[in-house]
N, C-alpha and C. Protein backbone atom coordinates (compact mmCIF):
# COMPACT_ATOMS: atom_id res chain seq x y z
N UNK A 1 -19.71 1.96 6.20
CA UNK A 1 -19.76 0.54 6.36
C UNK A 1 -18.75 -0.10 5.41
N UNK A 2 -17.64 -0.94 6.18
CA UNK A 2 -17.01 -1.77 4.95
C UNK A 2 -17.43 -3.02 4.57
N UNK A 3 -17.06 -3.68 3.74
CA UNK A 3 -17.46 -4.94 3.35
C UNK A 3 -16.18 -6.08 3.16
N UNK A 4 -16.08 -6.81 3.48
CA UNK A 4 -14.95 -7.98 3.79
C UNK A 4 -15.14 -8.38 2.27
N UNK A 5 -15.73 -8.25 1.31
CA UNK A 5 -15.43 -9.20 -0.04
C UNK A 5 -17.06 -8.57 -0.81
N UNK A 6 -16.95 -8.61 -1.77
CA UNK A 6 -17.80 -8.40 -2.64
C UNK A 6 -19.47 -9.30 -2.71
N UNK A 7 -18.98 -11.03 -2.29
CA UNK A 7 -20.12 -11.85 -2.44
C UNK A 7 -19.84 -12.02 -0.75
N UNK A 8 -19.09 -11.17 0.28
CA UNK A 8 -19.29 -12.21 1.70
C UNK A 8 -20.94 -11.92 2.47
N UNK A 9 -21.63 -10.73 2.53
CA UNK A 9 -22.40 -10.53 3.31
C UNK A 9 -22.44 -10.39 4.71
N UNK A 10 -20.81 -9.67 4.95
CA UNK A 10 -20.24 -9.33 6.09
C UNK A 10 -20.14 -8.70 6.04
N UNK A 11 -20.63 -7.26 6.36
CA UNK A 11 -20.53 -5.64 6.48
C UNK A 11 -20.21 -5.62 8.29
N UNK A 12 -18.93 -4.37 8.03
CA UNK A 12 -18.29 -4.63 9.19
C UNK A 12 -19.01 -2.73 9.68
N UNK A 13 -19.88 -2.99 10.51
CA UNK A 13 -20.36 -1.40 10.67
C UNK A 13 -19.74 -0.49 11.35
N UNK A 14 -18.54 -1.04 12.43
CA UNK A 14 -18.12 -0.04 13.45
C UNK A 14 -16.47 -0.92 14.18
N UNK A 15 -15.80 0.29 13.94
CA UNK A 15 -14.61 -0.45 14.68
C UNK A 15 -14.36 0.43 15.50
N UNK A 16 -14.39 -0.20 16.78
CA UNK A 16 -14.23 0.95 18.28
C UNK A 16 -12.74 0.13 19.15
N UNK A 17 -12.83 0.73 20.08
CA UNK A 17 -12.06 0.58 20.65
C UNK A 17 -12.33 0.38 21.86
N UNK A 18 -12.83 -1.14 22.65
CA UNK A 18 -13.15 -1.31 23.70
C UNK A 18 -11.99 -1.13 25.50
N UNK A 19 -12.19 -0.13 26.04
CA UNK A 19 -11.18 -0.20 27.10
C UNK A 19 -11.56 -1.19 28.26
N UNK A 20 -10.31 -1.67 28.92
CA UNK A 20 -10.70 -2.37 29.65
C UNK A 20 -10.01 -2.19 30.93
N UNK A 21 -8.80 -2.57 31.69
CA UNK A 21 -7.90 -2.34 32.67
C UNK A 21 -7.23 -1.24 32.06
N UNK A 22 -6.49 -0.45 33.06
CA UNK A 22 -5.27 0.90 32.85
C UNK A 22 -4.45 0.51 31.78
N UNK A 23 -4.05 -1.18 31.66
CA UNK A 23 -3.11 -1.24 30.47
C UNK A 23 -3.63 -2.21 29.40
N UNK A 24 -4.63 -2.59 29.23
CA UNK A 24 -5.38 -3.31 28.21
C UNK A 24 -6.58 -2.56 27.40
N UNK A 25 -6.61 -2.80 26.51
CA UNK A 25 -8.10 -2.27 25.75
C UNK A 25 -8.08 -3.37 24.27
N UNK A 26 -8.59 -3.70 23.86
CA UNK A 26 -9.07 -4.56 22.61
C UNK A 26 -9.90 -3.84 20.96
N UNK A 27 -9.56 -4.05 20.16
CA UNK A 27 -10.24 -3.59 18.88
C UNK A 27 -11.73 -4.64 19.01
N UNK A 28 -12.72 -4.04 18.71
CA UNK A 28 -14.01 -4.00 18.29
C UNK A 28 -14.07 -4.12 17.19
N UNK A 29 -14.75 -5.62 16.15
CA UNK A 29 -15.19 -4.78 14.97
C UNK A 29 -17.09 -5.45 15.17
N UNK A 30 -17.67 -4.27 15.22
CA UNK A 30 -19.06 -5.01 14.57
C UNK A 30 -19.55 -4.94 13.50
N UNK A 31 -20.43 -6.25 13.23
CA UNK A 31 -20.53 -6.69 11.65
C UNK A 31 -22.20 -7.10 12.20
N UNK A 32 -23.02 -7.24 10.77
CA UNK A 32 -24.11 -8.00 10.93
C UNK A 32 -24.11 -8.96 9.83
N UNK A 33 -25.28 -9.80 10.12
CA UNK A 33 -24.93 -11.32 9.54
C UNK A 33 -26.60 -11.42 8.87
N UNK A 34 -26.82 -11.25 7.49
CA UNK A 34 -28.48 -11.24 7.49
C UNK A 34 -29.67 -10.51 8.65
N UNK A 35 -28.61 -9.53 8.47
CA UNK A 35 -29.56 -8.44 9.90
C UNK A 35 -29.46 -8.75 11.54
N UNK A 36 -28.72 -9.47 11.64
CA UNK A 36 -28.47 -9.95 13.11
C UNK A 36 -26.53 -9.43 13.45
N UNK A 37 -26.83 -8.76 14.17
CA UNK A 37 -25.26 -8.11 14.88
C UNK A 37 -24.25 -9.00 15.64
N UNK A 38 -23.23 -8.76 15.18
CA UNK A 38 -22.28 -9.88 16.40
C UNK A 38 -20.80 -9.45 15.98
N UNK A 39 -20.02 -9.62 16.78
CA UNK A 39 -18.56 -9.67 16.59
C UNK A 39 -18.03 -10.46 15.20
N UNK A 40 -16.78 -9.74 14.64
CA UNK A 40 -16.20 -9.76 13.50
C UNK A 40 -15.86 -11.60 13.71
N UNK A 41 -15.36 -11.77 14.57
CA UNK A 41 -14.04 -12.82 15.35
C UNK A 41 -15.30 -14.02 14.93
N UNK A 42 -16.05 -14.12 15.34
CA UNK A 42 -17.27 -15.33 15.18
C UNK A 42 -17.90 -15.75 13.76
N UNK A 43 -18.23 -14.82 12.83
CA UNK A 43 -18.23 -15.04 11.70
C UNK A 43 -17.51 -14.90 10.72
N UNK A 44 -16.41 -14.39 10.31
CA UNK A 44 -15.70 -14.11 9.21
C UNK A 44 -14.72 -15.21 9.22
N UNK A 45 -13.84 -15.33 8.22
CA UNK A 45 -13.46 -16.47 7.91
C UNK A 45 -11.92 -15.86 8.45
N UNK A 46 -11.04 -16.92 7.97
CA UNK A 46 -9.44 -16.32 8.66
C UNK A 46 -8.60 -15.52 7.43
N UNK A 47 -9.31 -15.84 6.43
CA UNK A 47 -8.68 -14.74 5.38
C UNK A 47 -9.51 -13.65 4.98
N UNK A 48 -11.24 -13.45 5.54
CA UNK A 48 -11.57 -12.08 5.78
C UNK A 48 -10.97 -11.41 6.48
N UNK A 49 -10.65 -12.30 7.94
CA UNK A 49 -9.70 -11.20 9.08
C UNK A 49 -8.39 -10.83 9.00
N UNK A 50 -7.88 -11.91 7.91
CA UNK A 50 -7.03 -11.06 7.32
C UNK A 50 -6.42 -10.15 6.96
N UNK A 51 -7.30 -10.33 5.59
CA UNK A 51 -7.40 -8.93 5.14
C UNK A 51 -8.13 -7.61 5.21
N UNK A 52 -8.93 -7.91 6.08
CA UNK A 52 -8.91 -6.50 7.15
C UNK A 52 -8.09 -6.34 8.21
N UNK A 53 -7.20 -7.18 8.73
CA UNK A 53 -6.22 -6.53 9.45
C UNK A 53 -5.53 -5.90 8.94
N UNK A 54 -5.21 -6.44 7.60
CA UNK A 54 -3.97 -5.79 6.63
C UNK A 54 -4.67 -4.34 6.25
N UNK A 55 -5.68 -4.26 6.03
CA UNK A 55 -6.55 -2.80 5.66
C UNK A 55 -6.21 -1.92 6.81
N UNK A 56 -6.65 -2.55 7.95
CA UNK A 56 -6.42 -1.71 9.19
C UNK A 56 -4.97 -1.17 9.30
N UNK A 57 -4.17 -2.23 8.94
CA UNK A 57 -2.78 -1.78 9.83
C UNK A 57 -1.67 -1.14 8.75
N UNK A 58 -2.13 -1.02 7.28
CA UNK A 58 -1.74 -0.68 6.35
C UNK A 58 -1.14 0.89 6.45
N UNK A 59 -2.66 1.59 7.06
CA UNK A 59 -1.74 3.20 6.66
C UNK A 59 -1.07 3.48 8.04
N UNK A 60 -0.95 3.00 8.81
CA UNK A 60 0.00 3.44 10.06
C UNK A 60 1.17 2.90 9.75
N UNK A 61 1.43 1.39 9.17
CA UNK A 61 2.58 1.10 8.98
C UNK A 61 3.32 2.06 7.62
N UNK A 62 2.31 2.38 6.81
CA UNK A 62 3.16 3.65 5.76
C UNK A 62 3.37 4.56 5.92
N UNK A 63 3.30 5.47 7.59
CA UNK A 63 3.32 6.78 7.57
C UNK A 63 4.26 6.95 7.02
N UNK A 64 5.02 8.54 7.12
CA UNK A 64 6.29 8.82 7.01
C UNK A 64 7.04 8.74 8.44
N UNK A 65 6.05 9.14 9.28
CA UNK A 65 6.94 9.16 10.98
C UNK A 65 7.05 7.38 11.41
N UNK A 66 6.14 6.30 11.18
CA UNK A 66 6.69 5.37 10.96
C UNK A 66 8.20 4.58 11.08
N UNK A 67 8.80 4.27 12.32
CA UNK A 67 10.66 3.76 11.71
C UNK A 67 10.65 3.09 10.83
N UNK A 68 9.90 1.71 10.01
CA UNK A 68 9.93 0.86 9.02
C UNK A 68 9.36 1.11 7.57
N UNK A 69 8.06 1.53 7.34
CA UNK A 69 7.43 1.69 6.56
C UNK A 69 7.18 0.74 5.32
N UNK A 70 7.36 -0.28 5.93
CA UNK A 70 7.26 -1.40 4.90
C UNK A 70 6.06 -2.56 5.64
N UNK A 71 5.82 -3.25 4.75
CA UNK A 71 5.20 -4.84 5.46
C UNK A 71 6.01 -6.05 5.31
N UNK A 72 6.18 -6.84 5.51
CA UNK A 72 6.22 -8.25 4.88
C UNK A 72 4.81 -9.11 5.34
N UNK A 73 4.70 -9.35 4.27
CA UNK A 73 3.30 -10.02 4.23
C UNK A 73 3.57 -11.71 4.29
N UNK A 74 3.52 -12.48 5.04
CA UNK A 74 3.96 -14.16 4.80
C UNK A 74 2.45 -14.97 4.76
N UNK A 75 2.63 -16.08 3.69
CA UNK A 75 2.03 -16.98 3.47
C UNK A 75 0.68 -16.51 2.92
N UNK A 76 0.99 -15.62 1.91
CA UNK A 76 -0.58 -14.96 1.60
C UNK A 76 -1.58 -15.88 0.77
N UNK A 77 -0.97 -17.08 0.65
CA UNK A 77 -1.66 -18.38 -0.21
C UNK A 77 -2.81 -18.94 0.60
N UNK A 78 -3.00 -18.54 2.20
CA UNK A 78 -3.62 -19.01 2.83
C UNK A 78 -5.06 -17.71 2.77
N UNK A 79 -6.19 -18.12 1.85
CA UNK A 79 -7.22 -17.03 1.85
C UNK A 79 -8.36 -17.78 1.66
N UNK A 80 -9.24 -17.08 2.22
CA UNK A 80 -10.68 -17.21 1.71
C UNK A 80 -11.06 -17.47 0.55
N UNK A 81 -12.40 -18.36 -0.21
CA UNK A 81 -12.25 -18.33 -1.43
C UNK A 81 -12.83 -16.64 -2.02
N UNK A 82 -13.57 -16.06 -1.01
CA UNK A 82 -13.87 -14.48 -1.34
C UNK A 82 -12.77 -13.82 -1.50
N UNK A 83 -11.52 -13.97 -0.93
CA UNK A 83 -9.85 -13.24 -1.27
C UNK A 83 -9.41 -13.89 -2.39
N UNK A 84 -9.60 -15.27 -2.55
CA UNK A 84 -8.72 -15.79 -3.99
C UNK A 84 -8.43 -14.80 -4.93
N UNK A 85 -7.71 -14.25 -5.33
CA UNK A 85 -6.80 -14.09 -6.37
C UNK A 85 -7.19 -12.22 -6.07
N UNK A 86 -6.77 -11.99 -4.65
CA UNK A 86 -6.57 -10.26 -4.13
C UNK A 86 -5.55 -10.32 -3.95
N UNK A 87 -4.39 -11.18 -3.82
CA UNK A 87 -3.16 -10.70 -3.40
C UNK A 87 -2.46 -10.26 -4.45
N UNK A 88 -2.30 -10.83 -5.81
CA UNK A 88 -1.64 -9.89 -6.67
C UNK A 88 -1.94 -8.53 -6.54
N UNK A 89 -3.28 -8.30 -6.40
CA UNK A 89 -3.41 -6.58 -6.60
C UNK A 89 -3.14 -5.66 -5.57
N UNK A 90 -3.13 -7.16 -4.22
CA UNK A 90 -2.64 -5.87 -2.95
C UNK A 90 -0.57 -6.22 -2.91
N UNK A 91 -0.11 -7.05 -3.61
CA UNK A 91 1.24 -6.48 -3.92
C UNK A 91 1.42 -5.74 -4.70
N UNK A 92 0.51 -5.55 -6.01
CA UNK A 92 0.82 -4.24 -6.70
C UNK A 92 0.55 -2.95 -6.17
N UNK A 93 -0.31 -2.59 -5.18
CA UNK A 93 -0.60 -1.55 -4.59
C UNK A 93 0.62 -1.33 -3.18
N UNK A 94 1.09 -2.60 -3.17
CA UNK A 94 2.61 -2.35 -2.34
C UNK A 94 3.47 -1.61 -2.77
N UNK A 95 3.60 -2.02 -4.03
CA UNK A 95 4.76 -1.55 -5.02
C UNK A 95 4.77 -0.10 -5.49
N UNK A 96 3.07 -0.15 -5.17
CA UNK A 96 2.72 1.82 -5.58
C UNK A 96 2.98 2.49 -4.51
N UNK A 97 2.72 2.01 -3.28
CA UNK A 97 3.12 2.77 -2.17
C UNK A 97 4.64 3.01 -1.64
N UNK A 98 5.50 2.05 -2.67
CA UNK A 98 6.72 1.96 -1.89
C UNK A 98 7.29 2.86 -3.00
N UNK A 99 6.57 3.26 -4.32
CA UNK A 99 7.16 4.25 -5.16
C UNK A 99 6.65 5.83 -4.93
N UNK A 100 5.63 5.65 -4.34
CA UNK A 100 5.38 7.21 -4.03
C UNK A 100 5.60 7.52 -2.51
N UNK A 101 6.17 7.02 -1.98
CA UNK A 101 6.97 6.87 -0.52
C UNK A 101 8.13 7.40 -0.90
N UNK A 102 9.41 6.66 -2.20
CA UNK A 102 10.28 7.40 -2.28
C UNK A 102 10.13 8.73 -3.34
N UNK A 103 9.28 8.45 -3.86
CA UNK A 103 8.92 9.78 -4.68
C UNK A 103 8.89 11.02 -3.64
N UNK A 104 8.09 11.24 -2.58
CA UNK A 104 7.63 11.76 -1.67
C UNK A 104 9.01 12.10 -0.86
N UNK A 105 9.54 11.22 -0.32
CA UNK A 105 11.10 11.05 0.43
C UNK A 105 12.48 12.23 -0.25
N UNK A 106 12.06 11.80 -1.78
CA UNK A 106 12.61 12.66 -2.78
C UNK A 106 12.55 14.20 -2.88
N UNK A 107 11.35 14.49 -2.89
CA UNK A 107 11.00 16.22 -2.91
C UNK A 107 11.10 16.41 -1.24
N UNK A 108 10.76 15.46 -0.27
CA UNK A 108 11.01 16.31 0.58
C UNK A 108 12.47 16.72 0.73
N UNK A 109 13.41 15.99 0.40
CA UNK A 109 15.02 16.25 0.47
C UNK A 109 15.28 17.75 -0.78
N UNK A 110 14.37 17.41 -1.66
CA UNK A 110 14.86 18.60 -2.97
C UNK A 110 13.98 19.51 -2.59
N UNK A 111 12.65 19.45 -2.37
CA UNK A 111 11.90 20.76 -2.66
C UNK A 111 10.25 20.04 -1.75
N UNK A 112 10.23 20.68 -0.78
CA UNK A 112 9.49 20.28 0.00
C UNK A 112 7.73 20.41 -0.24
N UNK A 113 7.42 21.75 -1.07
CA UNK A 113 6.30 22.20 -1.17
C UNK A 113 5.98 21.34 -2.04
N UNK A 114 6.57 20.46 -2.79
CA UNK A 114 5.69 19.99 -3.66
C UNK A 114 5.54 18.75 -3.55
N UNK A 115 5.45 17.88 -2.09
CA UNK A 115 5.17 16.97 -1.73
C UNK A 115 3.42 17.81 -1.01
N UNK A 116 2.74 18.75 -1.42
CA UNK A 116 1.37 18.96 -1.20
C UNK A 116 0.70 19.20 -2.38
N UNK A 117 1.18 18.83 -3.62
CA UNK A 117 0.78 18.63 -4.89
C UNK A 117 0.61 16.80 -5.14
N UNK A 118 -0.49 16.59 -6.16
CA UNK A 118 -0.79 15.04 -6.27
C UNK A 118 0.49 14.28 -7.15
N UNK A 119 0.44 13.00 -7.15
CA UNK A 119 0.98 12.33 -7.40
C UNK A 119 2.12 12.58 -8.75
N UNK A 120 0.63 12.61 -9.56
CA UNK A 120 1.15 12.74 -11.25
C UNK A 120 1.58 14.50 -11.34
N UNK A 121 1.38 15.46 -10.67
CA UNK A 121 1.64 16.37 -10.71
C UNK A 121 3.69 16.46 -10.51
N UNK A 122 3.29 15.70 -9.00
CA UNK A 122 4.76 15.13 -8.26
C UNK A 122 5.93 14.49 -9.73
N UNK A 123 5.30 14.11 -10.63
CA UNK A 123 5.61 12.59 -11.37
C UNK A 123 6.73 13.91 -12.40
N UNK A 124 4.98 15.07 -12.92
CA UNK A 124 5.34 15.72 -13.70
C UNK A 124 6.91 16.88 -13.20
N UNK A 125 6.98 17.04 -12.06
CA UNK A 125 7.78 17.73 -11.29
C UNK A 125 9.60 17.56 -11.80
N UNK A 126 9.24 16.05 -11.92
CA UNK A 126 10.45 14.93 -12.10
C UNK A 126 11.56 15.69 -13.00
N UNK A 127 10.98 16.30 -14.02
CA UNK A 127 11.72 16.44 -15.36
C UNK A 127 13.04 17.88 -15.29
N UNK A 128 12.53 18.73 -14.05
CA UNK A 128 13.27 19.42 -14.00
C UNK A 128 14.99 18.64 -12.82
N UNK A 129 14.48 17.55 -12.12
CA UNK A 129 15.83 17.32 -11.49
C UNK A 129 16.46 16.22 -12.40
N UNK A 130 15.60 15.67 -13.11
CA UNK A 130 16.25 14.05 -13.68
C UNK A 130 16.08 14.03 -15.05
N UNK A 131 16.80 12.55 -15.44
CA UNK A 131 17.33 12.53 -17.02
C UNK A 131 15.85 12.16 -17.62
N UNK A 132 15.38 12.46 -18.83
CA UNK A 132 14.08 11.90 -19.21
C UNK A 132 13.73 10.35 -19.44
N UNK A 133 15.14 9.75 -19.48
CA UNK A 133 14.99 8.33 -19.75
C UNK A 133 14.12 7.78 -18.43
N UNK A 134 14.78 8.46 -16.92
CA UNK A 134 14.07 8.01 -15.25
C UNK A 134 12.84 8.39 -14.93
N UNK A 135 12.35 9.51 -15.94
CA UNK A 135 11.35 10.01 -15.33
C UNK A 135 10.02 9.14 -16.45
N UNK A 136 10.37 9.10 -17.22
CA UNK A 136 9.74 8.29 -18.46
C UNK A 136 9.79 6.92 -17.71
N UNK A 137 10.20 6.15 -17.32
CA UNK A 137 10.26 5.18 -16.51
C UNK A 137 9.27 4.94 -15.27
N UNK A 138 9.78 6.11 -14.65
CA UNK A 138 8.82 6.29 -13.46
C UNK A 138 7.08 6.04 -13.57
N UNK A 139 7.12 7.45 -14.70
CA UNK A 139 6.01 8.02 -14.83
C UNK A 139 5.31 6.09 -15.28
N UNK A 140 5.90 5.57 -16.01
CA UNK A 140 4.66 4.57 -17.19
C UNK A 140 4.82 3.37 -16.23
N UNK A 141 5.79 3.14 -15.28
CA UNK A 141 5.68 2.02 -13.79
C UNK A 141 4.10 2.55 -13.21
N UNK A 142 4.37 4.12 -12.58
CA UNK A 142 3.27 4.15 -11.76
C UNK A 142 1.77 4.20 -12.25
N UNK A 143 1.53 4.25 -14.07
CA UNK A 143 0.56 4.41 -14.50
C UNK A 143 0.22 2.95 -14.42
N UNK A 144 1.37 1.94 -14.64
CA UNK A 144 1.04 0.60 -14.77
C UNK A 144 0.23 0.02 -13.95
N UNK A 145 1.06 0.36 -12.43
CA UNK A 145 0.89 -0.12 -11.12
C UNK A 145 -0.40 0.20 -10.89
N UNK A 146 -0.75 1.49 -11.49
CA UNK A 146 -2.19 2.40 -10.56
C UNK A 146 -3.63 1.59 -11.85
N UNK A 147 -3.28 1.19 -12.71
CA UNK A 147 -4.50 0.48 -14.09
C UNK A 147 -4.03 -1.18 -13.08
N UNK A 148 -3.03 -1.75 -12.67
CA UNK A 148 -3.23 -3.24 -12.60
C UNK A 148 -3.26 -3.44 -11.10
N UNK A 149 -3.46 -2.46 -10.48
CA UNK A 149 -4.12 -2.32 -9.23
C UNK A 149 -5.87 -2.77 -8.74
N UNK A 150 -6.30 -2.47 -9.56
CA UNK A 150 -7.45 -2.45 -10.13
C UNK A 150 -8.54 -3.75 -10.74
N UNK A 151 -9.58 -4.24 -10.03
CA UNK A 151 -10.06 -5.99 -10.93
C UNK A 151 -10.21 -5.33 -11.79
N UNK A 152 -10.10 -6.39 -12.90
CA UNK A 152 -10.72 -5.70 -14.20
C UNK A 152 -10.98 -7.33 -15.02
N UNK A 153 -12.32 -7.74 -14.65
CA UNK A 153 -12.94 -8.94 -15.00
C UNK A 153 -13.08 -9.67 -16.30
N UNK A 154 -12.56 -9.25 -16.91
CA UNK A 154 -12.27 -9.36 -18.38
C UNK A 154 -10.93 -9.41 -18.82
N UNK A 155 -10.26 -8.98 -17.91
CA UNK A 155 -8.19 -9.62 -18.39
C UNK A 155 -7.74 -10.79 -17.42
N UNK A 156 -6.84 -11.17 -17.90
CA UNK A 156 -6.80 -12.51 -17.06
C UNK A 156 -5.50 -11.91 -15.80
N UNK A 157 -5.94 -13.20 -14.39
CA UNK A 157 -4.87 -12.65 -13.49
C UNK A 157 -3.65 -11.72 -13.84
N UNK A 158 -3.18 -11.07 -13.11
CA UNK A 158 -1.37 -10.89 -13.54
C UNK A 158 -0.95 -12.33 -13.13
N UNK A 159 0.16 -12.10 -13.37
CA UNK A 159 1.44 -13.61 -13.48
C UNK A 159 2.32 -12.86 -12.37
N UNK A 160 2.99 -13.81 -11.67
CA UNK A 160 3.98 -13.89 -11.23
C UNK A 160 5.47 -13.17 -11.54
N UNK A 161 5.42 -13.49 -13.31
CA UNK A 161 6.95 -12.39 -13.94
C UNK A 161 6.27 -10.75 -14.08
N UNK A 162 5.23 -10.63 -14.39
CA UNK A 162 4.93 -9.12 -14.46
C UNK A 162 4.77 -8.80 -12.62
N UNK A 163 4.54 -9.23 -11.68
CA UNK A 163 4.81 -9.19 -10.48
C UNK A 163 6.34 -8.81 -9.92
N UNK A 164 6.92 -9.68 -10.33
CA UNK A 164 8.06 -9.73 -10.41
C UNK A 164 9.18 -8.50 -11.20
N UNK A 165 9.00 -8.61 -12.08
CA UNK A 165 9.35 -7.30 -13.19
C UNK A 165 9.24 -5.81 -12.75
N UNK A 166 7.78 -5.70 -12.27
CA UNK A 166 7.45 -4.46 -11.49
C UNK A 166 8.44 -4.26 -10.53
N UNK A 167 8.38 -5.33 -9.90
CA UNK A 167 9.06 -5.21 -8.78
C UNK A 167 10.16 -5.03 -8.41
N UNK A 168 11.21 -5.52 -9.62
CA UNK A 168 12.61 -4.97 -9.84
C UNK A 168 12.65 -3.28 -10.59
N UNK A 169 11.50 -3.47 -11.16
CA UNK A 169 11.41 -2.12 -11.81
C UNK A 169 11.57 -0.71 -10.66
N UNK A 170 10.60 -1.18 -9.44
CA UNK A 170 10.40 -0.29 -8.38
C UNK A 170 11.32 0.16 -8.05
N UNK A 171 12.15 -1.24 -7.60
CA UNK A 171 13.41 -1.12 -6.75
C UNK A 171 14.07 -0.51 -6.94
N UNK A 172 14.19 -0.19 -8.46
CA UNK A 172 15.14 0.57 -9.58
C UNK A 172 15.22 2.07 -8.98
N UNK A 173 13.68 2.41 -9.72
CA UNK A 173 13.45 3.96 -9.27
C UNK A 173 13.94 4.16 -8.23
N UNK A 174 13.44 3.41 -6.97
CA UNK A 174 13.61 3.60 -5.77
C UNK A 174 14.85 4.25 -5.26
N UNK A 175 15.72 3.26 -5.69
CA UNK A 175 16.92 3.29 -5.73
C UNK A 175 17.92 4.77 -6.37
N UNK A 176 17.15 5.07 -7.82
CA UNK A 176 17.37 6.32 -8.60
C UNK A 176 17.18 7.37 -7.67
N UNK A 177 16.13 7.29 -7.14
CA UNK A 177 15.25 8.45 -6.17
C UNK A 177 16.56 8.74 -4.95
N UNK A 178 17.23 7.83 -4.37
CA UNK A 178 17.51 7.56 -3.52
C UNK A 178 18.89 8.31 -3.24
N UNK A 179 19.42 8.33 -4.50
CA UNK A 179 20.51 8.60 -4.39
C UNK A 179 20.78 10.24 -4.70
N UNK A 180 20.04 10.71 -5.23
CA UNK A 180 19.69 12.20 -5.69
C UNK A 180 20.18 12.94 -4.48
N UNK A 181 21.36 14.04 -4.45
CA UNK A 181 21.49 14.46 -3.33
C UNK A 181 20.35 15.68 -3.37
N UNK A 182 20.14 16.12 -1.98
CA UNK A 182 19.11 17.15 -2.01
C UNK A 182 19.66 18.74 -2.40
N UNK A 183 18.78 19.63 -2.02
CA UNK A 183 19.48 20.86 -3.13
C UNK A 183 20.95 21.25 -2.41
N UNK A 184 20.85 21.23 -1.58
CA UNK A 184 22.47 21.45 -0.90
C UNK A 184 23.76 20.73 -0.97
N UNK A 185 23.51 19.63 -1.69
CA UNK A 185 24.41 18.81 -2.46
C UNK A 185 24.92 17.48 -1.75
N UNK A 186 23.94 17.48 -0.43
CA UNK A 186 24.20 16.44 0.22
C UNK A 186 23.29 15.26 -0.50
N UNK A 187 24.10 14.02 -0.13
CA UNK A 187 23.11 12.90 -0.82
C UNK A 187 22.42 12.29 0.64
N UNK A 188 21.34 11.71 0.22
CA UNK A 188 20.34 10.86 1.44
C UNK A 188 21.56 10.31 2.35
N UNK A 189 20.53 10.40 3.65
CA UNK A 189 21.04 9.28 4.57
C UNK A 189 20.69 7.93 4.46
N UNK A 190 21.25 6.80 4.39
CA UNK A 190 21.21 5.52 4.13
C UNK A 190 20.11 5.04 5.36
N UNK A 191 21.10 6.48 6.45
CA UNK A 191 20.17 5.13 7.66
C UNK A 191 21.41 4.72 8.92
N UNK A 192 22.16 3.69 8.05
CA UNK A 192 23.26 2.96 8.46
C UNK A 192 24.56 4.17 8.91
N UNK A 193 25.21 3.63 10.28
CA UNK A 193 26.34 4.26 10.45
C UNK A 193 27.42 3.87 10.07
């Protein structure tokens, strides 16, 4: 069972997949409301459905087989007062996914097996292809990202410049990661012809 917010009292019990004609079918979510059952669409607010769409559509848009693997998220100012102040932590959890995406992107070009080892293992991996200044970098971004990911009711919001900061920080690595040719001495494909 998920839950749309901590104080909503919207537990969403089942998301199916209703078929309908050969080329239509519709998402299902059912929820109950003080013990009474009904569709998601009727009670939840427009920034619960929100952000469960964004939950929903999150890990398909990050696969690796994916063509984009990114989001843009617009106008996230528009929330529930049960969402108020989730979007910093779901852009910081952007920022984690878009670093262990190229982390991941990385070993598969250098050394493939060890994209089935965890993260910090991955992190620890670092030191044999790169300078310690990048990997020291890396490593204390993603510890950052993965502690301010996290409520923690007793520190005050993040800000906007540590948002920000991260975020050039990412780009950085990203970028570091990016350029690393793989063991055969070729460097990444851009993409672009």
């Amino acid at each position: 069972m998920l839950r749309s917010a901590s104080d909503s009292g919207v537990p969403v019990n089942a998301i199916r997949v209703a078929f309908g004609s050969a080329s239509r079918s519709r998402l299902v979510l059912d929820v109950t409301v003080d013990g009474v059952g009904g569709a998601a669409l009727g009670v939840m607010s427009q920034g619960e459905l929100h952000a469960l769409g964004l939950a929903l559509f999150l890990p398909r848009a990050t696969v690796h087989e994916s063509p984009f693997r990114f989001v843009v998220i617009d106008d996230p100012v528009q929330t529930s007062p049960g969402t108020a102040g989730l979007w910093p932590h779901a852009c910081v959890w952007l920022m984690r996914l878009a670093l262990e995406a190229a982390l991941r992107d990385l070993w598969i070009r250098e050394h493939p097996a060890v994209t089935s080892t965890t993260i910090r293992a991955q992190l620890l991996s670092l030191h044999h292809i790169l300078d310690v200044q990048t990997v020291a970098r890396a490593e204390h971004l993603w510890a950052c990202l993965s502690r301010a990911g996290h409520h923690h009711p007793y520190e005050l919001s993040l800000t906007a410049a540590e948002l920000r900061r991260w975020h050039e920080d990412v780009h950085a690595v990203v970028c570091v990661f990016a350029r690393i040719p793989d063991a055969g001495g070729t460097p990444p494909s851009t993409g672009h012809s």
